[in-house]
Protein backbone atom coordinates (compact mmCIF):
# COMPACT_ATOMS: atom_id res chain seq x y z
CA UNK A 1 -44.53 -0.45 -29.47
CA UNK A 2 -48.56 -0.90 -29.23
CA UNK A 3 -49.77 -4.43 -28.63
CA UNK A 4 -51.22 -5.42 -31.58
CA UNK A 5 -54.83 -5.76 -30.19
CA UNK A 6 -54.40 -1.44 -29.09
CA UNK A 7 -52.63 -0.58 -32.21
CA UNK A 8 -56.31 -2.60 -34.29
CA UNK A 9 -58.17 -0.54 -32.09
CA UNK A 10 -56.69 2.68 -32.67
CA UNK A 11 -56.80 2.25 -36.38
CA UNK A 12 -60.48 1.59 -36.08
CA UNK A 13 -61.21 4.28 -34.25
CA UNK A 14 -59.32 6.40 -36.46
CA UNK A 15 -61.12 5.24 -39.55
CA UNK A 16 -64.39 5.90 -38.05
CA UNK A 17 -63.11 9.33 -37.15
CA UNK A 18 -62.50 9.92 -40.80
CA UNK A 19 -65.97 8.63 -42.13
CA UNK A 20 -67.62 10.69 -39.67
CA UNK A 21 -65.61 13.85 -40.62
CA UNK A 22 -66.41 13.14 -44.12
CA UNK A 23 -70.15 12.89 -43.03
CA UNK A 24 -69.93 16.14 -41.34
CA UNK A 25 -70.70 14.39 -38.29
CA UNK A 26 -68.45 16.57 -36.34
CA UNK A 27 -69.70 15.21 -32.98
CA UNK A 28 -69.27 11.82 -33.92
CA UNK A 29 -65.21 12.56 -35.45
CA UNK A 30 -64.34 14.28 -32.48
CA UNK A 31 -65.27 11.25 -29.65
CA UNK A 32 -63.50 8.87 -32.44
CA UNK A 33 -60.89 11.18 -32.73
CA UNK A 34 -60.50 11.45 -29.13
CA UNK A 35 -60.58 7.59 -28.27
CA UNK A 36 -57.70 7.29 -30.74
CA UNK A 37 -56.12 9.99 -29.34
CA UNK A 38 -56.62 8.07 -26.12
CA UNK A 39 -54.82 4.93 -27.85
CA UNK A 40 -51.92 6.51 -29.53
CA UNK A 41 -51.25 9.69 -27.33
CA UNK A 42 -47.87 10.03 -29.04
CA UNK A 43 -49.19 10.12 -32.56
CA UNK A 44 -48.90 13.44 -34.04
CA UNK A 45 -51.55 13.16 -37.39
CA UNK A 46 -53.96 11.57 -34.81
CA UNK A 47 -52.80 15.08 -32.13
CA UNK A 48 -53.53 17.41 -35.04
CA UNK A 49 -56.62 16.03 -36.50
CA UNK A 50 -57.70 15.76 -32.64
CA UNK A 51 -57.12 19.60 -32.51
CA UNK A 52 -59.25 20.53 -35.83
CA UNK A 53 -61.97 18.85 -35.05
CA UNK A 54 -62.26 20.52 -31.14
CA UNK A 55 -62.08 24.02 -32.84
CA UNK A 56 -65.32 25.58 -31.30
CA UNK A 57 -66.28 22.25 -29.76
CA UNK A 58 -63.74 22.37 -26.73
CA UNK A 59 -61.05 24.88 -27.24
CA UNK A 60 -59.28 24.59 -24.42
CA UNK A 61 -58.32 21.38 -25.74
CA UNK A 62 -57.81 22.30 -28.99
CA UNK A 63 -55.52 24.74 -27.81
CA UNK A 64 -53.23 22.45 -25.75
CA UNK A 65 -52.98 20.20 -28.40
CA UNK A 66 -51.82 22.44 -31.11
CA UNK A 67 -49.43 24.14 -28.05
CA UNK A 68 -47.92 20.88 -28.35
CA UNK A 69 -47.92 20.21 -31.98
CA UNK A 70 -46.26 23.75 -32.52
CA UNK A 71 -43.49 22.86 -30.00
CA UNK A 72 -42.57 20.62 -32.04
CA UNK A 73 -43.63 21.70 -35.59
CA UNK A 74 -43.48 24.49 -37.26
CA UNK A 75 -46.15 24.25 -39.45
CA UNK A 76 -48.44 26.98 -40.83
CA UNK A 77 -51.77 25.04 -40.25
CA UNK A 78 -50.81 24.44 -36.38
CA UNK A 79 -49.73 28.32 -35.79
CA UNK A 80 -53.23 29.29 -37.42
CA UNK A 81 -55.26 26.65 -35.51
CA UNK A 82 -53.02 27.50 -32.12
CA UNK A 83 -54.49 31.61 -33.30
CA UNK A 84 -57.78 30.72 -33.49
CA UNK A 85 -57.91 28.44 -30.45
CA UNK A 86 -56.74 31.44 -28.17
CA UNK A 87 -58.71 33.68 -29.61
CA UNK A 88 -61.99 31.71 -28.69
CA UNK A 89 -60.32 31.35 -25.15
CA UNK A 90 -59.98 35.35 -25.11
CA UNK A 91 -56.82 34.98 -25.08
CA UNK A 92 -56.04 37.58 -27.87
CA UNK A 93 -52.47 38.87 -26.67
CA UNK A 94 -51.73 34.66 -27.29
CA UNK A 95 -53.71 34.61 -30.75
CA UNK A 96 -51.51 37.51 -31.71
CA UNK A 97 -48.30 35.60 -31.27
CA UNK A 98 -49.33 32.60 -32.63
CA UNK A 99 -50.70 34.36 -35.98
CA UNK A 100 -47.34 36.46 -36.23
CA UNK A 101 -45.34 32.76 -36.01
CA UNK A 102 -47.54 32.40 -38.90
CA UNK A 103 -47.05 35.07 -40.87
CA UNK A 104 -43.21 35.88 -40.36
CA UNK A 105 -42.31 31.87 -41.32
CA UNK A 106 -44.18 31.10 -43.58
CA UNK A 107 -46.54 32.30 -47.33
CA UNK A 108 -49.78 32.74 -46.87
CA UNK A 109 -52.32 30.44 -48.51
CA UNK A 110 -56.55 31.14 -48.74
CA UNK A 111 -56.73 29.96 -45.24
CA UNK A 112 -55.01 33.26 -43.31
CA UNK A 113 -56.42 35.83 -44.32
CA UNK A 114 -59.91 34.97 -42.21
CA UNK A 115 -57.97 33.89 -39.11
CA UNK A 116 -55.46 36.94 -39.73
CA UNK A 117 -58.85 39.36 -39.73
CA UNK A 118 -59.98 37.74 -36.84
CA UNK A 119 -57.38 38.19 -34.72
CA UNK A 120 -56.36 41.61 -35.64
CA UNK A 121 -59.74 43.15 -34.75
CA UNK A 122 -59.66 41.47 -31.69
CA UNK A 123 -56.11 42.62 -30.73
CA UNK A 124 -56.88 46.22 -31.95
CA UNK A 125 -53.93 45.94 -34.75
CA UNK A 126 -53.83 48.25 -37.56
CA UNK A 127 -53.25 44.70 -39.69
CA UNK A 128 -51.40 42.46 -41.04
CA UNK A 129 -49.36 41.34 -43.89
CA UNK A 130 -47.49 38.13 -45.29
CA UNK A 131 -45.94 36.88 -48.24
CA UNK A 132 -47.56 34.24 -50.92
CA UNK A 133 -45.97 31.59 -52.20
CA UNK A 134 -44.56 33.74 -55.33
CA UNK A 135 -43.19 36.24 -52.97
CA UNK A 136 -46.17 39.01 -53.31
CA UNK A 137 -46.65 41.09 -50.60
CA UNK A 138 -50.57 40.60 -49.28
CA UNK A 139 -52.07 43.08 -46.86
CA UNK A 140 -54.63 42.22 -44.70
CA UNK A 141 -56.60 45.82 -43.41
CA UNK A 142 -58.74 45.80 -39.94
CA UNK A 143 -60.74 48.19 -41.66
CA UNK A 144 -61.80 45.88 -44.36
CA UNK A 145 -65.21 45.09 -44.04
CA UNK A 146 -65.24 42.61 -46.65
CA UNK A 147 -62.18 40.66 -44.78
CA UNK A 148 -60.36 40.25 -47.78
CA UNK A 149 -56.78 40.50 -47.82
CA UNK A 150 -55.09 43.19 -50.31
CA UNK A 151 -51.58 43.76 -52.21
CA UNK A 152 -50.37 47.34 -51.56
CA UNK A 153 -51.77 48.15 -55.18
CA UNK A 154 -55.53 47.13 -53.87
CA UNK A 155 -55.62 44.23 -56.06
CA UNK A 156 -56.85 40.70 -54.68
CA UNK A 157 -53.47 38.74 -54.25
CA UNK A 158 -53.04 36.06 -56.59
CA UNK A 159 -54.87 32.82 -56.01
CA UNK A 160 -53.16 29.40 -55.44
């Protein structure tokens, strides 16, 4: 258990986090983020938020925290963020495996298909494919310019 005066602190620090992320101060949500990381190290919303905002700010980071998260979680939104945090690292063979955890557990939402592109290029795949929600097959083509993810009939898959 916190002491109360840590567990005020963290919960300031976290609601400046979120104003500044609502700001679009992404600077400013990642040192709040990070000081209530500091606070609450075991605190998995605090982990994950953490992680999104150090996409492209610190990746290394970003990467060991949704590592963690996805030991523990197995939630779509971690696999993708754990995908695109090796693939800024180079670490495509990593991004690969991440993105299939992704895609073989669970429907795809609007979110995949740009990470899915990504990291398909840059591990030379042919593709990819997942299931929606409704159980529609969605086909994501390397050779799509456009990036946007197909059924097998060439039809944009439904929206959600």
């Amino acid at each position: 258990m916190l002491p109360p005066e840590a567990l005020r602190l963290a919960r300031a620090a976290l609601t400046r986090a979120e104003a500044a992320r609502a700001g679009n101060d992404i600077a400013a949500a990642e040192r709040w983020f990070e000081r209530c990381h500091r606070l609450v190290p075991h605190d998995d919303y605090v982990a994950l938020q953490l992680a999104l905002v150090s996409l492209g700010r610190d990746s290394a980071k970003a990467e060991g925290l949704f590592a963690r998260l996805a030991a523990r979680f197995d939630l779509r939104d971690v696999w993708l963020g754990l995908a695109a945090a090796r693939l800024s690292l180079g670490n495509t063979a990593g991004a690969a495996a991440a993105l299939a955890s992704a895609l073989s557990r669970h429907a795809i939402g609007a979110d995949v298909p740009a990470v899915a592109d990504l990291v398909a290029r840059a591990a030379d795949a042919a593709g990819w494919c997942g299931l929606t929600g409704d159980g529609a097959l969605t086909i994501g083509s390397m050779g799509s310019r456009s990036g946007a993810a197909r059924s097998p009939t060439g039809s944009a898959p439904p929206a959600h």
